[in-house]
Protein backbone atom coordinates (compact mmCIF):
# COMPACT_ATOMS: atom_id res chain seq x y z
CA UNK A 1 4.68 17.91 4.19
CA UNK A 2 4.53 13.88 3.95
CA UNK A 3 6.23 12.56 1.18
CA UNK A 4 5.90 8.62 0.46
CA UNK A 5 6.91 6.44 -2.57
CA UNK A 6 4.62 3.91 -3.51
CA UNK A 7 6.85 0.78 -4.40
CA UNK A 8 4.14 -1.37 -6.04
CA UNK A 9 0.63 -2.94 -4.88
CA UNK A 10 0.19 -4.86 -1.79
CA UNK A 11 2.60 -7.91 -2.86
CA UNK A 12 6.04 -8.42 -0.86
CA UNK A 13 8.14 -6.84 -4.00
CA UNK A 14 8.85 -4.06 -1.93
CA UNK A 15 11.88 -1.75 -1.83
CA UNK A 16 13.76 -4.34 -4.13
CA UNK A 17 12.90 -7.17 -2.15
CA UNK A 18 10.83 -10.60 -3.60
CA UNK A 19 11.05 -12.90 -0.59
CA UNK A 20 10.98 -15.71 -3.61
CA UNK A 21 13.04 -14.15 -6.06
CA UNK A 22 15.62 -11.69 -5.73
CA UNK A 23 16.08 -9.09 -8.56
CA UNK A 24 19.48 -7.46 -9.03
CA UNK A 25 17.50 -4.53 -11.37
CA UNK A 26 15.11 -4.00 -8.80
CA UNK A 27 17.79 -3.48 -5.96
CA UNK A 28 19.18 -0.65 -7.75
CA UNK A 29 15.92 0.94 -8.53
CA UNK A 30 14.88 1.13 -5.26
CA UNK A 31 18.17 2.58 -4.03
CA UNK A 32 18.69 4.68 -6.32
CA UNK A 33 14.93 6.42 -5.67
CA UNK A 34 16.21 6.04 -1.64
CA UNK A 35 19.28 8.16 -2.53
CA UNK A 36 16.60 10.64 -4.78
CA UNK A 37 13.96 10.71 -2.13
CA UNK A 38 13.37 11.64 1.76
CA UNK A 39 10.30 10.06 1.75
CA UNK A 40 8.55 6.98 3.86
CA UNK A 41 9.04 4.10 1.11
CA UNK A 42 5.02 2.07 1.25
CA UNK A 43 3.31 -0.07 -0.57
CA UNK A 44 -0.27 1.03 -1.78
CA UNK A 45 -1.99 -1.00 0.81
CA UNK A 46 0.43 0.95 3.33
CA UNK A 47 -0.37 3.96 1.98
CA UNK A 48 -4.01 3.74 2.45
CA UNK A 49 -3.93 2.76 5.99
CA UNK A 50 -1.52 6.28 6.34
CA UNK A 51 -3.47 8.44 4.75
CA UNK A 52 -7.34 6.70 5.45
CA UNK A 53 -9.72 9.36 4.25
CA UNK A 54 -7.19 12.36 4.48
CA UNK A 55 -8.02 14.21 0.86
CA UNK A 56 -4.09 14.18 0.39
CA UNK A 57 -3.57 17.71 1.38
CA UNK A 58 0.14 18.30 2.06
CA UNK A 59 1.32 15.26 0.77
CA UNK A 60 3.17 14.31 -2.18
CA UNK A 61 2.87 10.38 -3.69
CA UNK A 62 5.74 9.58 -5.21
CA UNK A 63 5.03 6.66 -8.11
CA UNK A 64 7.59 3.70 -8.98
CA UNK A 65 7.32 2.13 -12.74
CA UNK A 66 5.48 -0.85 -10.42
CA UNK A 67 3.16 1.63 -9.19
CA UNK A 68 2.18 4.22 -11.95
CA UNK A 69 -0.81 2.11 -12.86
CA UNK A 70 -2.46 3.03 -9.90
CA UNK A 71 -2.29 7.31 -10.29
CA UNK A 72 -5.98 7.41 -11.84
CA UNK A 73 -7.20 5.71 -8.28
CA UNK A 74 -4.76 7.57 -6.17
CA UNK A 75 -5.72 11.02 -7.93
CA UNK A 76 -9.73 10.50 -7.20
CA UNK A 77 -8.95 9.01 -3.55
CA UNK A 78 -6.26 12.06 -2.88
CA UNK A 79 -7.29 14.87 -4.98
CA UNK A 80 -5.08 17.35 -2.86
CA UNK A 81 -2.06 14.83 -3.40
CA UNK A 82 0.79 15.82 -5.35
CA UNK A 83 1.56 12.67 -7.31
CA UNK A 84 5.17 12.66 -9.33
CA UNK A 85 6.73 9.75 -11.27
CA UNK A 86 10.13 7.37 -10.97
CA UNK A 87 10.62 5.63 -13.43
């Protein structure tokens, strides 16, 4: 089964990195959900290239709070996906 966490949109804010600002809060999210998860840590951009037009079978989307916005799109695109929530 793939597993991936979605960190956020397409933007550089990605596993508790901002190339222009650094966040202390964000640093520990993300490791924390690295210590929680096994999976392959994307952006959503990222994750559509992975998956293309795959309907999501065996594969489970893990949201961030940065990415949860997005489960309505993810849930038509992937309707096999199994989506779950970090927040």
């Amino acid at each position: 089964m793939k597993e991936y966490f979605v960190t956020e949109g397409n933007s550089n804010n990605y596993v508790g990195l901002n190339y222009m600002f650094k966040s202390v809060i964000d640093a520990k999210y993300f490791e924390e959900a690295k210590k929680r998860f096994e999976a392959q840590f994307v952006n959503l951009g990222e994750l559509y290239r992975l998956l293309g037009n795959e309907d999501g079978t065996s594969t489970t989307i893990i949201l961030s709070k940065y990415s949860s916005p997005f489960d309505k799109i993810l849930k038509a695109k992937y309707p096999k996906a199994k989506i779950k929530y970090y927040k």
